[in-house]
C-alpha atoms as a PDB file:
ATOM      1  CA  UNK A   1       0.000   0.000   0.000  1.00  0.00           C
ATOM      2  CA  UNK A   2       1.073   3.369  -0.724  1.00  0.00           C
ATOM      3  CA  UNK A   3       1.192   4.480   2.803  1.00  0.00           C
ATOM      4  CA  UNK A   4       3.210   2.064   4.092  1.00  0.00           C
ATOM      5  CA  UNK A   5       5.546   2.519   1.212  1.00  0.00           C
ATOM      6  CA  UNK A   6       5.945   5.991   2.187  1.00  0.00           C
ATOM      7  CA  UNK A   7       6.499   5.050   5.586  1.00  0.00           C
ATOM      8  CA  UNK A   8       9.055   2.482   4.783  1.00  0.00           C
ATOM      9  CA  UNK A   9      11.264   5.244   2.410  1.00  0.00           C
ATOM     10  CA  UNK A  10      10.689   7.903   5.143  1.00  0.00           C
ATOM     11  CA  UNK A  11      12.649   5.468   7.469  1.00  0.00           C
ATOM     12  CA  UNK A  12      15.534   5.160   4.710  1.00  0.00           C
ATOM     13  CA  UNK A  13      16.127   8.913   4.936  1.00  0.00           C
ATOM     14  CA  UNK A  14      14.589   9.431   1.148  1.00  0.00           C
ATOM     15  CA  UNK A  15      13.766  13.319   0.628  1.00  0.00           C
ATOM     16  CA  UNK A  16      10.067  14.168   0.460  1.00  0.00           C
ATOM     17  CA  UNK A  17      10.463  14.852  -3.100  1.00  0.00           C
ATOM     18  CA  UNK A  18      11.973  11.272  -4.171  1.00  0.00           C
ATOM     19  CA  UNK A  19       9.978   9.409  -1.550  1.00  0.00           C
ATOM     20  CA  UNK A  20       6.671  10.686  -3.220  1.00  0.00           C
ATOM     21  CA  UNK A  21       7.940  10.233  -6.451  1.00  0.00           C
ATOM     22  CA  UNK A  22       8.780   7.035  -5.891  1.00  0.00           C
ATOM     23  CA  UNK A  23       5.918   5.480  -4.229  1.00  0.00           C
ATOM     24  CA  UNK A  24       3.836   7.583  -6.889  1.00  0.00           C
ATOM     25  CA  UNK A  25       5.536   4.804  -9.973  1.00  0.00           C
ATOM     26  CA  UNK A  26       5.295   1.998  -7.471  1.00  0.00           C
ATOM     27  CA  UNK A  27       1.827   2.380  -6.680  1.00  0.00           C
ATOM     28  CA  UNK A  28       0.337   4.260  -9.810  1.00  0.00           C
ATOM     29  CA  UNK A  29       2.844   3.519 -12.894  1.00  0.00           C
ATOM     30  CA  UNK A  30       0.570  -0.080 -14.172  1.00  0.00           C
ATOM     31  CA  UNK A  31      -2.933   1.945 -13.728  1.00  0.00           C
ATOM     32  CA  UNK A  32      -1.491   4.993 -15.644  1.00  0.00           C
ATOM     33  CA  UNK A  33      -0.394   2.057 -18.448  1.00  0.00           C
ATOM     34  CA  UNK A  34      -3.942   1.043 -18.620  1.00  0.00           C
ATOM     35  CA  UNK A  35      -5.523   4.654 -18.859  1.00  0.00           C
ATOM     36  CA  UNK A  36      -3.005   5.488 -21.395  1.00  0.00           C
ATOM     37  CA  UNK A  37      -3.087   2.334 -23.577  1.00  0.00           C
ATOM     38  CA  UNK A  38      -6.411   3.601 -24.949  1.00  0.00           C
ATOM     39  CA  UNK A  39      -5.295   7.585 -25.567  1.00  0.00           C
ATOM     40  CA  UNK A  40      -5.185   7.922 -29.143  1.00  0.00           C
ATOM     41  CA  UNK A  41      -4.437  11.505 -29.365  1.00  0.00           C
ATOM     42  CA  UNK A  42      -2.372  14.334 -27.779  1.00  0.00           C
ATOM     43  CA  UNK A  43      -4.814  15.836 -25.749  1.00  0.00           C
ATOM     44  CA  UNK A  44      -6.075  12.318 -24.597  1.00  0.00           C
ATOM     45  CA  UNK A  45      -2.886  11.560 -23.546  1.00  0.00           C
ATOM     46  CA  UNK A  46      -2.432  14.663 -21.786  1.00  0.00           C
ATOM     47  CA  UNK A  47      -5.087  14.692 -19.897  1.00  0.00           C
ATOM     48  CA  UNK A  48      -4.721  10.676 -18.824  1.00  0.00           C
ATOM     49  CA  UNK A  49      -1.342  11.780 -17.836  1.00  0.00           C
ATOM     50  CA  UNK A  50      -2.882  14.767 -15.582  1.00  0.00           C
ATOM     51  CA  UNK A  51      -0.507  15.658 -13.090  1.00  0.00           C
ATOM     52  CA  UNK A  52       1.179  11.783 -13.169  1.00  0.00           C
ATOM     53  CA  UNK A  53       5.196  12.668 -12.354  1.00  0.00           C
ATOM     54  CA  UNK A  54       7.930  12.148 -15.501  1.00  0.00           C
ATOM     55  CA  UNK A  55       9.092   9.125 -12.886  1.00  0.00           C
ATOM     56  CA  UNK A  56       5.403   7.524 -13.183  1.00  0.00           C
ATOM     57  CA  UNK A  57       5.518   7.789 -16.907  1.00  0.00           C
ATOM     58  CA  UNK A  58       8.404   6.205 -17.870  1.00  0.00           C
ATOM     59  CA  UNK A  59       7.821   3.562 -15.871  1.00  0.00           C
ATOM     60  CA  UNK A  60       4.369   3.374 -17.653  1.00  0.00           C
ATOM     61  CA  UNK A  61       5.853   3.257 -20.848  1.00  0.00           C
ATOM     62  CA  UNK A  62       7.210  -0.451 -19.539  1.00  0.00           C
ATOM     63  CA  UNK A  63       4.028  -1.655 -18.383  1.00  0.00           C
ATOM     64  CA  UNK A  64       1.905  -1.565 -21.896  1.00  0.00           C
ATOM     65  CA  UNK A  65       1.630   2.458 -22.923  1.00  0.00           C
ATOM     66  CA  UNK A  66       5.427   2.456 -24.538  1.00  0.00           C
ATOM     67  CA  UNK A  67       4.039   4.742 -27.671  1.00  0.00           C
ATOM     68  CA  UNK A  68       1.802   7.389 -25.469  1.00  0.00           C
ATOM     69  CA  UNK A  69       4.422   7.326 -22.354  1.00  0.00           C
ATOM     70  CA  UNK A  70       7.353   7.850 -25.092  1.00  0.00           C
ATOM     71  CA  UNK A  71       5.203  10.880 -26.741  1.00  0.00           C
ATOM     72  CA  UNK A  72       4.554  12.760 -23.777  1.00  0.00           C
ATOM     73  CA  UNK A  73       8.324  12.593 -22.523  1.00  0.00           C
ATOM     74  CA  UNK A  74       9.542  13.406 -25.613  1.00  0.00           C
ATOM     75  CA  UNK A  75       7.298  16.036 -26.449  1.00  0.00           C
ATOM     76  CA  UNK A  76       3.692  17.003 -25.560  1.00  0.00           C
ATOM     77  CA  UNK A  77       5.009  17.781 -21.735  1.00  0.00           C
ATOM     78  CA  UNK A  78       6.789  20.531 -23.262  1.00  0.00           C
ATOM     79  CA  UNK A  79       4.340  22.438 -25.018  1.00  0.00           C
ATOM     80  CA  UNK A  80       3.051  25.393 -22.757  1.00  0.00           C
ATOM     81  CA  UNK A  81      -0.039  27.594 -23.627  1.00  0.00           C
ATOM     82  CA  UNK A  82       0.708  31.134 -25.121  1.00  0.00           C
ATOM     83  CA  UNK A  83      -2.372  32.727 -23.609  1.00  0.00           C
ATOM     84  CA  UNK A  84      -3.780  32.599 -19.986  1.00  0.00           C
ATOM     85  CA  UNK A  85      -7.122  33.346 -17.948  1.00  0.00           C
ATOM     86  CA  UNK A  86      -6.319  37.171 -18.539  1.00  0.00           C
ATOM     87  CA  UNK A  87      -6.047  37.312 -22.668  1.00  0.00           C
ATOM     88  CA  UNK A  88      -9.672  35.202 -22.289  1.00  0.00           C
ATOM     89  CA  UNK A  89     -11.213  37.941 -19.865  1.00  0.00           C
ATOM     90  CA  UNK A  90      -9.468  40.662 -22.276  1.00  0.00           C
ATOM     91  CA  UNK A  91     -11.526  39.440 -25.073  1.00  0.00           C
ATOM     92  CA  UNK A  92     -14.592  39.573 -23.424  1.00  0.00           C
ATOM     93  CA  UNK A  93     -14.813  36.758 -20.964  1.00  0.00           C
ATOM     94  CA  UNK A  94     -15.881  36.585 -17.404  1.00  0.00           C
ATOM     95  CA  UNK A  95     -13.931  34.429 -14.685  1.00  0.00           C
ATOM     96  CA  UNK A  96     -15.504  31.295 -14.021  1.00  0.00           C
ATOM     97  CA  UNK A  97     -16.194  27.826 -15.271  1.00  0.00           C
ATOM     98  CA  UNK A  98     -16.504  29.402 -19.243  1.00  0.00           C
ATOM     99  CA  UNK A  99     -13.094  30.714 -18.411  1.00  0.00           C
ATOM    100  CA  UNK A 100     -11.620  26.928 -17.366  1.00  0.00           C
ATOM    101  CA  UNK A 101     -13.555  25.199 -20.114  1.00  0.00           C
ATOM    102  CA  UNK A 102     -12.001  28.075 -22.643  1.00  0.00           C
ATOM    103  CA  UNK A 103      -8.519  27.026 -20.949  1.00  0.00           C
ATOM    104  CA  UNK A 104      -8.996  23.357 -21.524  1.00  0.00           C
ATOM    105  CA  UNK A 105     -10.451  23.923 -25.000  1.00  0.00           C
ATOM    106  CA  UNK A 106      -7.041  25.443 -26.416  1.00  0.00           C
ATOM    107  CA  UNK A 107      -4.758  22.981 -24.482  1.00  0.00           C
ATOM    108  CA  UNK A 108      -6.591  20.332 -26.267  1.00  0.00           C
ATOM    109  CA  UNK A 109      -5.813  21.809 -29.987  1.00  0.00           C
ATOM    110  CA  UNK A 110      -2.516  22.646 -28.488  1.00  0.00           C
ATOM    111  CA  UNK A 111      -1.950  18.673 -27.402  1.00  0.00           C
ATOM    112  CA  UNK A 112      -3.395  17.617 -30.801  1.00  0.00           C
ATOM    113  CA  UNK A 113      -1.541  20.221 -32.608  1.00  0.00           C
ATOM    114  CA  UNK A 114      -4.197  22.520 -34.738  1.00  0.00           C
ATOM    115  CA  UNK A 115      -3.274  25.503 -32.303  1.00  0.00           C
ATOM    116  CA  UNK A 116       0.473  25.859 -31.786  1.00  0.00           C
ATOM    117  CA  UNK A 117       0.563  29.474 -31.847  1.00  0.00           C
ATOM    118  CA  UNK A 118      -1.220  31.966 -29.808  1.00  0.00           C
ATOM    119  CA  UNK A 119      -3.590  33.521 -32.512  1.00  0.00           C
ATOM    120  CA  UNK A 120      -4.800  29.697 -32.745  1.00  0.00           C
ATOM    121  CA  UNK A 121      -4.566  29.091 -29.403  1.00  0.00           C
ATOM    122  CA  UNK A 122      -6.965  32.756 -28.664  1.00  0.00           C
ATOM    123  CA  UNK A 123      -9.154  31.546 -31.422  1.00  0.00           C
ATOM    124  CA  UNK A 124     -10.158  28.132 -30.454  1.00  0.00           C
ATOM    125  CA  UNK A 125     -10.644  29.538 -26.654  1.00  0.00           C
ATOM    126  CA  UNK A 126     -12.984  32.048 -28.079  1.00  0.00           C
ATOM    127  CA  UNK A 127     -14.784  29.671 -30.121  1.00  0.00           C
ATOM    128  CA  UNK A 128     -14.113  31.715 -33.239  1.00  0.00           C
ATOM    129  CA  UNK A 129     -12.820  28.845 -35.330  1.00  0.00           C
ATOM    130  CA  UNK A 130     -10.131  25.520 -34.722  1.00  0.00           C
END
């Protein structure tokens, strides 16, 4: 189990930060395979990977998800969003859950790659055209 894991590194004098990474690819790496074994595109895969550490991937790629693992390392963790919650409520948008679902609406053409640019990226948030 994933607390006694914890425990067990805490007792071997393993920093917070390795400790929880580790026990994260112990405990999480074979269900992250599974999730990820049926992402067929960028933004799938992105989103099955969520907030899954690089250490929990790899070892993913190992356990069944070798293509989708192997894409995010090598590239979709990299691409970062050219606009943010402010550029949405600068073109006419009001904080709140349109704001988010904007958000998530140009990572996914980001991901999947029809928006790598932030006119595209503005433009799909907006809903004025993918």
């Amino acid at each position: 189990p994933h607390e006694q894991l914890t425990s067990e590194l805490d007792h071997l004098g393993f920093t917070a930060g390795d400790r929880d990474a580790i026990a994260e690819g112990a405990t999480g790496a074979t269900s992250l395979a599974q999730r990820l074994s049926a992402a067929t595109s960028g933004s799938e895969i992105a989103r099955t990977v969520g907030t899954a550490g690089i250490e929990t991937v790899a070892l993913a790629s190992g356990r069944g998800a070798r293509s989708q693992s192997l894409a995010w390392m090598q590239d979709l963790r990299h691409r970062q969003l050219q606009i943010d919650g402010n550029d949405l409520i600068d073109n006419g948008l009001t904080e709140g859950p349109d704001l988010g679902q904007a958000l998530a609406r140009a990572r996914d053409a980001l991901m999947d790659g029809s928006a790598p640019d932030r006119g595209s990226q503005l433009r799909v948030a907006m809903n004025r055209g993918e």
